[in-house]
N, C-alpha and C. Protein backbone atom coordinates (compact mmCIF):
# COMPACT_ATOMS: atom_id res chain seq x y z
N UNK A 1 -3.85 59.58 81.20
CA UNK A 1 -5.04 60.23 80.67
C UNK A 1 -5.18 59.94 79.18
N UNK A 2 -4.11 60.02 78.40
CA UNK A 2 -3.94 60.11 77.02
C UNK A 2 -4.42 58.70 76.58
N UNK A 3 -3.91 57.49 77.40
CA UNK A 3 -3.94 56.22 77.14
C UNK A 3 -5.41 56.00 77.63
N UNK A 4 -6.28 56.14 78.77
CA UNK A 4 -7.85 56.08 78.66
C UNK A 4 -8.58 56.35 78.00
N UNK A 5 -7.75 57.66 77.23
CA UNK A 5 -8.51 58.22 75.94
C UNK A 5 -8.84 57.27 74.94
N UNK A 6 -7.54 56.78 74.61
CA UNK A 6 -7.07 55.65 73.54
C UNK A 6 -8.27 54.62 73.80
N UNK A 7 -8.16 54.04 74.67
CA UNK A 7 -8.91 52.59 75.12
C UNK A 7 -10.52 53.04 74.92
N UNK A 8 -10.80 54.53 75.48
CA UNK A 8 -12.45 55.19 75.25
C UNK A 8 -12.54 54.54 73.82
N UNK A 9 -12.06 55.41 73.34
CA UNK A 9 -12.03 55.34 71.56
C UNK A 9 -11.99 54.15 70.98
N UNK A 10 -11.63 53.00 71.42
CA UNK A 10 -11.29 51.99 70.74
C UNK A 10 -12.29 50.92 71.41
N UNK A 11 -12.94 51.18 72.73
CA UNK A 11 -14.15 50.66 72.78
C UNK A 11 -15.77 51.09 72.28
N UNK A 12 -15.26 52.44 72.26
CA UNK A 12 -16.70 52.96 70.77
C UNK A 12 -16.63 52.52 69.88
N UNK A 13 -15.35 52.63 69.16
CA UNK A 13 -15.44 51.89 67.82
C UNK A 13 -16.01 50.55 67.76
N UNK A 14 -15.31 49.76 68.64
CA UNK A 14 -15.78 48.35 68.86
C UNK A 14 -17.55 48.37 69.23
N UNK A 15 -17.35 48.92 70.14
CA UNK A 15 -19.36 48.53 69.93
C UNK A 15 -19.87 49.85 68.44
N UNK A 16 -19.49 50.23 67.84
CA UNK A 16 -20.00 50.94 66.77
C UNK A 16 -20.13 49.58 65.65
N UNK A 17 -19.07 49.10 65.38
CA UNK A 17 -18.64 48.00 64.66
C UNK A 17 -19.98 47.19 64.99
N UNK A 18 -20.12 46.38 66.43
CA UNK A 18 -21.07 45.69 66.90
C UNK A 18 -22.38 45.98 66.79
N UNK A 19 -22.38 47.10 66.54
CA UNK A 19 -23.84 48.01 66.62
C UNK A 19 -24.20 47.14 65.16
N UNK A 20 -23.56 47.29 64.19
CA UNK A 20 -22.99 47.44 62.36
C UNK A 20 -23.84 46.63 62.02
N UNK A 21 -23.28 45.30 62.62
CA UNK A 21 -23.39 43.66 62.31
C UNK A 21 -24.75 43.56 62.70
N UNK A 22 -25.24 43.83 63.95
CA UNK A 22 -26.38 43.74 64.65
C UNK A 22 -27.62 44.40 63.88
N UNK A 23 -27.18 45.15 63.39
CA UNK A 23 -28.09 46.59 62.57
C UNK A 23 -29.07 45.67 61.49
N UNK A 24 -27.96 44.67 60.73
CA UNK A 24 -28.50 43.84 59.68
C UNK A 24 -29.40 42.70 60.43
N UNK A 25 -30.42 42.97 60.37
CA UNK A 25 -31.54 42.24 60.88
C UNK A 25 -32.56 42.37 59.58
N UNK A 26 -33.02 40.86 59.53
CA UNK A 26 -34.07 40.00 58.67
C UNK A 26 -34.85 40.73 58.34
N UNK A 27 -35.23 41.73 57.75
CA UNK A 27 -36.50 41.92 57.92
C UNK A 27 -38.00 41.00 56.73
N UNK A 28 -38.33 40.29 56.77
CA UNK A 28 -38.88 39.12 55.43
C UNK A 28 -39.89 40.23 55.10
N UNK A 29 -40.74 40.83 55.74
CA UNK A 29 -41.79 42.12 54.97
C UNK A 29 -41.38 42.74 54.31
N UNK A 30 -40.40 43.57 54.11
CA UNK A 30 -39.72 44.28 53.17
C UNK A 30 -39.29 43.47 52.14
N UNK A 31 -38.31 42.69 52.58
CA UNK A 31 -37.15 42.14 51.76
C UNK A 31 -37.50 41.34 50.32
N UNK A 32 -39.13 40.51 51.26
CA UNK A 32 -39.77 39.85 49.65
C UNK A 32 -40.20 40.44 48.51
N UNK A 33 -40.57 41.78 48.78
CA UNK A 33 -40.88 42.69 48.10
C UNK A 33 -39.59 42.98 47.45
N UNK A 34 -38.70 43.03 47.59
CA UNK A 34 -37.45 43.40 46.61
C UNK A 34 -36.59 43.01 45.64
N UNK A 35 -36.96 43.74 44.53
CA UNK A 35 -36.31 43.37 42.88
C UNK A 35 -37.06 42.27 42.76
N UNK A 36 -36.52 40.74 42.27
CA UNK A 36 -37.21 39.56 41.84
C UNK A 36 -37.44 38.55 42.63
N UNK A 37 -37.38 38.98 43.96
CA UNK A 37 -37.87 37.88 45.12
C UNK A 37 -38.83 37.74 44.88
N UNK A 38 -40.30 38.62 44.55
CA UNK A 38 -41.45 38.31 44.40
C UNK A 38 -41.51 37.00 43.20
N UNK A 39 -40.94 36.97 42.72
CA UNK A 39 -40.86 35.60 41.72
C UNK A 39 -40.68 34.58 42.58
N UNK A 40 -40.07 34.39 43.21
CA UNK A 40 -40.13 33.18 44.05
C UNK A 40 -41.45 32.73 44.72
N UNK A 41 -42.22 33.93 44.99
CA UNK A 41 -43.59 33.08 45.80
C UNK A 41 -44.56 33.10 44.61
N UNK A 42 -45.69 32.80 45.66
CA UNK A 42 -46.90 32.17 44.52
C UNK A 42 -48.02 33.54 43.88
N UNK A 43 -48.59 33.37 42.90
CA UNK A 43 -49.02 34.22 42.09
C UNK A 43 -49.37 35.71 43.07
N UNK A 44 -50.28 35.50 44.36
CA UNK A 44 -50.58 36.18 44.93
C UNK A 44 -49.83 37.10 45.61
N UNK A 45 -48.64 36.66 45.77
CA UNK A 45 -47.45 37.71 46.38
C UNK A 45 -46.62 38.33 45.73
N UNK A 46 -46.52 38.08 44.56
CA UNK A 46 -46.67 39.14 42.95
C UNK A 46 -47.31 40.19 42.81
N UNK A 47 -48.55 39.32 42.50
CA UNK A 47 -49.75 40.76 42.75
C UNK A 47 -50.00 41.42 43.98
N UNK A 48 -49.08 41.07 45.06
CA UNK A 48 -49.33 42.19 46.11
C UNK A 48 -48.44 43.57 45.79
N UNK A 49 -47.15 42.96 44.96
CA UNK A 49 -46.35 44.64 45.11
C UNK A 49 -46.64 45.05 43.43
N UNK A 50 -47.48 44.51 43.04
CA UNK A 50 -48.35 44.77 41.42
C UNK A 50 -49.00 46.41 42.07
N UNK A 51 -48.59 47.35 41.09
CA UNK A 51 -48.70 49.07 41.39
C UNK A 51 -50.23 49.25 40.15
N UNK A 52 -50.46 48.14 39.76
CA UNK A 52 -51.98 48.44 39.03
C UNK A 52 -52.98 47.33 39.17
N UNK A 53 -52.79 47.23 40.96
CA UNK A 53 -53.89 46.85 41.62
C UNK A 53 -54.67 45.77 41.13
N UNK A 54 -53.26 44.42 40.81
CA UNK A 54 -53.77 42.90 40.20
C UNK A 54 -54.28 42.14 41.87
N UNK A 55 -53.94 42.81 42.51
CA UNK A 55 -53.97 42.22 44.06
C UNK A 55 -55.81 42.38 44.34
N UNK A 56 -56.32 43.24 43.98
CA UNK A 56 -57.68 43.35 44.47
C UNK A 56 -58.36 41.89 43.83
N UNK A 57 -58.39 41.74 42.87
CA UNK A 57 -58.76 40.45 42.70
C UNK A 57 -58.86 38.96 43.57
N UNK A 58 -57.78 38.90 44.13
CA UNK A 58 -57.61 37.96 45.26
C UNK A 58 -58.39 38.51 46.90
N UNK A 59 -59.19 39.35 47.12
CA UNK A 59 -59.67 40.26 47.99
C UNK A 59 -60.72 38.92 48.87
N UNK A 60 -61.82 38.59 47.40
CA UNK A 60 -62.60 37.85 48.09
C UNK A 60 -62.17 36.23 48.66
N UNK A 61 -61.07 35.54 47.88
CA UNK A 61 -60.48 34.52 48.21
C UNK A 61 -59.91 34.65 49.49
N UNK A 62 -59.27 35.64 49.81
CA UNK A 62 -58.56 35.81 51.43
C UNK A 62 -59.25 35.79 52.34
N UNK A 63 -60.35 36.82 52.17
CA UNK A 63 -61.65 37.47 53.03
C UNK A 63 -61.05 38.42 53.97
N UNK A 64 -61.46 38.48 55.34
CA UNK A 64 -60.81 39.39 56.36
C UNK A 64 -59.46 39.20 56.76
N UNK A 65 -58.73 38.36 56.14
CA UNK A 65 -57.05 38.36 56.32
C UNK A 65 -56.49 39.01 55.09
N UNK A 66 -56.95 39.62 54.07
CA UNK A 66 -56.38 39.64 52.79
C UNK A 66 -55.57 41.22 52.65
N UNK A 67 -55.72 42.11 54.18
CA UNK A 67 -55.28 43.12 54.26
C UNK A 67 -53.53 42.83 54.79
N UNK A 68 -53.75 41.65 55.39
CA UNK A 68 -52.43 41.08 56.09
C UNK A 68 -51.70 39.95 55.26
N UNK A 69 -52.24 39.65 54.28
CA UNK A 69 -51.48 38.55 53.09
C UNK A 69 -49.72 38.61 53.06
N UNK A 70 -49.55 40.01 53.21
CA UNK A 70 -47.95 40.75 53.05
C UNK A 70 -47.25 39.83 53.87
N UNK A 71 -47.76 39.99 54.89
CA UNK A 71 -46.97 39.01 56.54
C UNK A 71 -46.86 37.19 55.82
N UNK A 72 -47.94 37.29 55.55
CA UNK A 72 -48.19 35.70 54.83
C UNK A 72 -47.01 35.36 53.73
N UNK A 73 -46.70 36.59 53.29
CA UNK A 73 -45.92 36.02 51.70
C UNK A 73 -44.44 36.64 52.94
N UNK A 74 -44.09 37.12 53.28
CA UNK A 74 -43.16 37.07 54.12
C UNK A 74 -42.52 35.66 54.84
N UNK A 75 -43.75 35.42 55.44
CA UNK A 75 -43.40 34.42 56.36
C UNK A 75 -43.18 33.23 55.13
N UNK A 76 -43.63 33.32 53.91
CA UNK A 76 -43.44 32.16 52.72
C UNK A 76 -41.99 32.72 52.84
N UNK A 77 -41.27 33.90 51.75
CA UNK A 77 -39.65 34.07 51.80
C UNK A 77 -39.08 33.24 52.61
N UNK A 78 -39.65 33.79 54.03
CA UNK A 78 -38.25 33.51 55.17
C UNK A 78 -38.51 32.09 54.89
N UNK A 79 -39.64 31.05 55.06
CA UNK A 79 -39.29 29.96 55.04
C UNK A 79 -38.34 29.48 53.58
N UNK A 80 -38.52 29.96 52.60
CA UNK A 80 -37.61 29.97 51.43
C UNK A 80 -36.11 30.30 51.96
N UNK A 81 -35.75 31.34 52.51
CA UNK A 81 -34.58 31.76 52.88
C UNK A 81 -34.02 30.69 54.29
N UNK A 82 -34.77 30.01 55.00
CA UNK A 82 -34.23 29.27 55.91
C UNK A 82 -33.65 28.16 55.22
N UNK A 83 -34.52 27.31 54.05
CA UNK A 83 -34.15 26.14 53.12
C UNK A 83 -32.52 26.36 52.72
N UNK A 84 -32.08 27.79 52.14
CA UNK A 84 -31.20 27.90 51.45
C UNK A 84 -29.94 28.84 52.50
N UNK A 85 -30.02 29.29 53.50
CA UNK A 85 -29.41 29.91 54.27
C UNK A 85 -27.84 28.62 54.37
N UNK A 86 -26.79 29.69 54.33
CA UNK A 86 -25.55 28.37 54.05
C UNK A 86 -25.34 28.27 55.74
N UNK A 87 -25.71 29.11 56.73
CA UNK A 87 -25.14 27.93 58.38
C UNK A 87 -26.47 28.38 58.67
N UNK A 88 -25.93 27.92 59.96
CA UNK A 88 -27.11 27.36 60.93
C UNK A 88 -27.64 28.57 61.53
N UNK A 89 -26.64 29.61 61.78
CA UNK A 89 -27.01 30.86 62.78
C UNK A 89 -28.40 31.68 61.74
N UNK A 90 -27.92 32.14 60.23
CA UNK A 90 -28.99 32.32 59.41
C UNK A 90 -30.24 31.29 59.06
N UNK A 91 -29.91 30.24 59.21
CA UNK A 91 -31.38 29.25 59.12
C UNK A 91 -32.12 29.70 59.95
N UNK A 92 -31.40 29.89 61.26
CA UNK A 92 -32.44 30.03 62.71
C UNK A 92 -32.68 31.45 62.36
N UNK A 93 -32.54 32.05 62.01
CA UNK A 93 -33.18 33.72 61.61
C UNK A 93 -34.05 34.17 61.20
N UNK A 94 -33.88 33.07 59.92
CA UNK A 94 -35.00 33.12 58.93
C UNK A 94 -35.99 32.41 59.43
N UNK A 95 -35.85 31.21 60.33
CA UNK A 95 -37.08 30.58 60.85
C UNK A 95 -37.65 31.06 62.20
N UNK A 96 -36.98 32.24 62.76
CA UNK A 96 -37.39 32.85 63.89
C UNK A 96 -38.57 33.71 63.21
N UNK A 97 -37.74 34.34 61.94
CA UNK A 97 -38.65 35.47 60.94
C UNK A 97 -39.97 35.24 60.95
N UNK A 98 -39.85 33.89 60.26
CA UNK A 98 -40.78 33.10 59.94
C UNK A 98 -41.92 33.21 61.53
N UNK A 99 -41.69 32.53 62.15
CA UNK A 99 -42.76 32.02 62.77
C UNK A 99 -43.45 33.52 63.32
N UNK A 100 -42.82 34.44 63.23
CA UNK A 100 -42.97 36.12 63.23
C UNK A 100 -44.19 36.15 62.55
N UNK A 101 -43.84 36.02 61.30
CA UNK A 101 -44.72 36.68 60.14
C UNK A 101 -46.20 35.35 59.93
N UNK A 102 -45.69 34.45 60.45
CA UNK A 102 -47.21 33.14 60.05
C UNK A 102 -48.00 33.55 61.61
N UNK A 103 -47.22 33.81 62.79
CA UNK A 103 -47.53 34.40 63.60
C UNK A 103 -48.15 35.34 63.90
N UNK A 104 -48.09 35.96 63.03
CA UNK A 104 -49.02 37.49 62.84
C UNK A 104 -50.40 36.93 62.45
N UNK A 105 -50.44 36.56 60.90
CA UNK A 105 -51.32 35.99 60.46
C UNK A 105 -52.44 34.77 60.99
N UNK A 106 -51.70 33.68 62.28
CA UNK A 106 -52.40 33.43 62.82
C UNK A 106 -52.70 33.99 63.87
N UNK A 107 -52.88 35.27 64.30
CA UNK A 107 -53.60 35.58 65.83
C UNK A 107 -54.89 36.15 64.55
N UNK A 108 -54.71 36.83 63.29
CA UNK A 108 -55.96 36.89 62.83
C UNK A 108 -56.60 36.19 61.68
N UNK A 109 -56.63 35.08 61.88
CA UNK A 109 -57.20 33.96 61.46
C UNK A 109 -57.61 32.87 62.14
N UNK A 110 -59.08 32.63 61.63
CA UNK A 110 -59.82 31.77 62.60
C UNK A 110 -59.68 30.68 61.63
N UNK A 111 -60.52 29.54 61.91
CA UNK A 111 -60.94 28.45 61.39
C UNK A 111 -61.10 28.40 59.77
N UNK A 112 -62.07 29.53 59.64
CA UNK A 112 -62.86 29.25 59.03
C UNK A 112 -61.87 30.49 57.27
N UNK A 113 -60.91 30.14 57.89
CA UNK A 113 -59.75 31.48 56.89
C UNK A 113 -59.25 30.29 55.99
N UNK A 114 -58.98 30.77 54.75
CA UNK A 114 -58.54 29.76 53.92
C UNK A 114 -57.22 29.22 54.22
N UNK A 115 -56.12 30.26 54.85
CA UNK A 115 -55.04 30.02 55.25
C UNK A 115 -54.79 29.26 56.66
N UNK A 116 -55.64 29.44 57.54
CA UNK A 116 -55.63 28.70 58.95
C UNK A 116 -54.86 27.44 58.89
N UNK A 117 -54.87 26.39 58.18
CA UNK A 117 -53.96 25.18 58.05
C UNK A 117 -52.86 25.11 57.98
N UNK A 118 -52.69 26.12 56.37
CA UNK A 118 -51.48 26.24 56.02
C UNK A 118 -50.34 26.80 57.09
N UNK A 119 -50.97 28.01 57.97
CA UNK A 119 -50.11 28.58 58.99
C UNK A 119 -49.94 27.91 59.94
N UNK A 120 -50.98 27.21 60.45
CA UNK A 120 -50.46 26.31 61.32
C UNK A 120 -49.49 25.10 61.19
N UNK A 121 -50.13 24.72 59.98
CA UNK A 121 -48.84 23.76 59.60
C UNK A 121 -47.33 24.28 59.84
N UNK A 122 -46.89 25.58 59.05
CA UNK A 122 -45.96 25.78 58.78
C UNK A 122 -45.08 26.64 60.31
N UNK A 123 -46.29 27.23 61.43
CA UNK A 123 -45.65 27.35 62.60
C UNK A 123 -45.33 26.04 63.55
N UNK A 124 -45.97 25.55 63.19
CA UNK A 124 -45.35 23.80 64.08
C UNK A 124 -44.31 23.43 63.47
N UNK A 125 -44.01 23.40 62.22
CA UNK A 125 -42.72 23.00 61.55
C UNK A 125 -41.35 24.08 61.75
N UNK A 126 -41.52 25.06 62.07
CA UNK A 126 -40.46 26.18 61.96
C UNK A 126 -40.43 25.92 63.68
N UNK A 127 -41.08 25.86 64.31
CA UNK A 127 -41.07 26.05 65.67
C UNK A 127 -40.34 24.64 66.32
N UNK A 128 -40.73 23.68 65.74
CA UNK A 128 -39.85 22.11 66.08
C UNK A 128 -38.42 22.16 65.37
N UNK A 129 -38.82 22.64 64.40
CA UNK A 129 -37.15 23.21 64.10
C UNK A 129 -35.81 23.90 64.81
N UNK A 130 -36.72 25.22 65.45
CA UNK A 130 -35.99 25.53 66.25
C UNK A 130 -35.95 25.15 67.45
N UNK A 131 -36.52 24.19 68.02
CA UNK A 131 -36.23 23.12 69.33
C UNK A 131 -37.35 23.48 70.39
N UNK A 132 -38.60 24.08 69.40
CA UNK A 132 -39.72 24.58 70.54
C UNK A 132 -41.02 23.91 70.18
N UNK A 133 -40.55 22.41 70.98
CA UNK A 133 -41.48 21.63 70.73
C UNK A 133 -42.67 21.82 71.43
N UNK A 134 -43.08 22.67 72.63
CA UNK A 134 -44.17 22.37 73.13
C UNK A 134 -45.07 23.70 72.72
N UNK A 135 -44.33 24.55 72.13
CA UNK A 135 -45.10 25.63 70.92
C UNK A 135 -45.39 24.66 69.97
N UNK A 136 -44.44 24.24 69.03
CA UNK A 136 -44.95 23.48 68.22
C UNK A 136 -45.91 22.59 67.70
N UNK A 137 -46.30 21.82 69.07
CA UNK A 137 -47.54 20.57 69.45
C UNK A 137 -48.63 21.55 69.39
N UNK A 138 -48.93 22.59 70.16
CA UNK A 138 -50.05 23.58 70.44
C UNK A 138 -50.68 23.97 68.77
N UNK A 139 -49.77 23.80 67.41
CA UNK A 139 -50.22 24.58 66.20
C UNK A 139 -50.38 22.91 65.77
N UNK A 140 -50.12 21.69 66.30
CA UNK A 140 -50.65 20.46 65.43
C UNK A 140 -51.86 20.29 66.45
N UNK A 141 -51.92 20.20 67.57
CA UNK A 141 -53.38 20.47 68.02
C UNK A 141 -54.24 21.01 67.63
N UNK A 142 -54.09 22.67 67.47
CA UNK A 142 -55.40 22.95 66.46
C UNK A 142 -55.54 22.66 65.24
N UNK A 143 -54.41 21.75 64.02
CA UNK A 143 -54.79 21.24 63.15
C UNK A 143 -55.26 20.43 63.44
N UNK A 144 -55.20 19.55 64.30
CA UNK A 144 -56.22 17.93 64.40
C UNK A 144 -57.34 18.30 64.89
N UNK A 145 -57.52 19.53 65.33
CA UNK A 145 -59.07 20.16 65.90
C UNK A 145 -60.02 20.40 64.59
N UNK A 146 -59.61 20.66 63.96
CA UNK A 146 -60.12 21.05 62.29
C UNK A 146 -61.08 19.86 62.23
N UNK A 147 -62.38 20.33 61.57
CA UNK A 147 -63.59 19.66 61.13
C UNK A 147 -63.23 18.79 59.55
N UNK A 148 -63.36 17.75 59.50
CA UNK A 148 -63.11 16.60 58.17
C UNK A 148 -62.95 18.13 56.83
N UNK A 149 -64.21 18.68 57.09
CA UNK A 149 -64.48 19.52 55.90
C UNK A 149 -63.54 20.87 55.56
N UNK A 150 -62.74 21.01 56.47
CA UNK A 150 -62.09 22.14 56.48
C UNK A 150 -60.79 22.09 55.50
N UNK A 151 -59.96 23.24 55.06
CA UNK A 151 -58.84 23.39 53.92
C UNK A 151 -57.97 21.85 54.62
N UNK A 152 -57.56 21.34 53.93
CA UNK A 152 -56.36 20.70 54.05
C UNK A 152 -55.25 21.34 54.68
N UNK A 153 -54.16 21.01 55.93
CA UNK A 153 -52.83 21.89 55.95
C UNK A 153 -52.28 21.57 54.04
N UNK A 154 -52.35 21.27 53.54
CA UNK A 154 -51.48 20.84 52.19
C UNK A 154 -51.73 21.78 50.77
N UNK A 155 -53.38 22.19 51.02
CA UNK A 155 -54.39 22.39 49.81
C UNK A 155 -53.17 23.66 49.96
N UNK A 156 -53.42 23.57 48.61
CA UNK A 156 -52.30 24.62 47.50
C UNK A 156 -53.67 26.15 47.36
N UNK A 157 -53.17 27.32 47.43
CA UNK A 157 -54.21 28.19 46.87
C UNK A 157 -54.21 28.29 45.83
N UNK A 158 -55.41 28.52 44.87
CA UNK A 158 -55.83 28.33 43.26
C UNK A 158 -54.80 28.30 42.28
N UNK A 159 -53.90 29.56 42.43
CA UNK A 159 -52.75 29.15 41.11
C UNK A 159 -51.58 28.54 41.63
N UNK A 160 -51.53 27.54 42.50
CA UNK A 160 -50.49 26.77 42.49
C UNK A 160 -51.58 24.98 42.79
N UNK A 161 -52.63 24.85 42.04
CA UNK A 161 -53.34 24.09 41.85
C UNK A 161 -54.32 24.30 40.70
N UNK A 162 -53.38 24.84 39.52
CA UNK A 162 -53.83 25.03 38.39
C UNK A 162 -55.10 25.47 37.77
N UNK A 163 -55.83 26.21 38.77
CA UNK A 163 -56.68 26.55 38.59
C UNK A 163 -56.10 28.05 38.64
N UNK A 164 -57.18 28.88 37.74
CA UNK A 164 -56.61 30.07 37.24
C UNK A 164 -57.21 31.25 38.78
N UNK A 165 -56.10 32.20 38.83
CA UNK A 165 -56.61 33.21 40.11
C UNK A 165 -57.78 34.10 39.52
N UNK A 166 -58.61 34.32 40.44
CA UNK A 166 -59.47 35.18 40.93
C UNK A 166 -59.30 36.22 39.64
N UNK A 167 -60.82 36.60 39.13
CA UNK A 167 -60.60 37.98 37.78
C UNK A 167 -61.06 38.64 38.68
């Protein structure tokens, strides 16, 4: 009896332990937001955790995605954090994150969204990465669907193409 006890106890602990490890999960929405990560992305994901409302400015450049930008500068981190992740098990985390958060952003974004390229670009690339090529093909399809006139996958948004952001 005494000794089942023992073994009870020492398999709680063990999945408590397991629970532990497991617990620490990615989260890129939060995380970019914290201390000086926001330095790492581009002007606009600055001014999102900006507390005197430098973010409204960028309102009309986004248009109807600009409530969901957060997911956008997320899904930027994690792809930052996949580049630099030291193995392989965290690369794939951050690029699971990833296709999470550009994922979000593309079910609400159409064509005609300034970001539509860029996300697609960057879910075909995270998605062939992680060995899901026939997801992957589906986000370069609707880039080659794109009209001559439409954003570039490449075009940089205003302040990382030296043009000054939105007053």
């Amino acid at each position: 009896m005494a000794r089942s006890a023992l073994l009870l106890a020492a398999l709680v602990g063990m999945m408590a332990l397991a629970g532990e490890s497991s617990a620490k999960r990615i989260n890129p929405e939060t995380e970019w937001r914290q201390g000086d990560n926001p330095k790492l992305l581009p002007t606009y994901c600055q001014d999102r955790v900006d507390r005197d409302g430098r973010w409204l400015r960028w309102r009309d450049y986004f248009g109807s995605v600009s409530i969901h930008v957060h997911h956008y500068c997320g899904g930027l981190y994690s792809e930052f954090k996949a580049r630099i992740a030291p193995n392989e098990r965290e690369r794939r985390q951050w690029l699971q994150a990833m296709v999470g958060e550009m994922g979000y952003i593309a079910e609400r974004c159409d064509p005609s969204c300034v970001l539509y390229a860029d996300v697609h670009r960057k879910l075909a690339q995270a998605l062939s990465q992680l060995g899901r090529f026939d997801e992957a093909m589906k986000h370069v399809k609707l880039l080659s669907a794109l009209p001559p006139a439409a954003p570039k996958p490449n075009a940089a948004p205003p302040d990382k193409q030296g043009v000054a952001p939105p007053s």
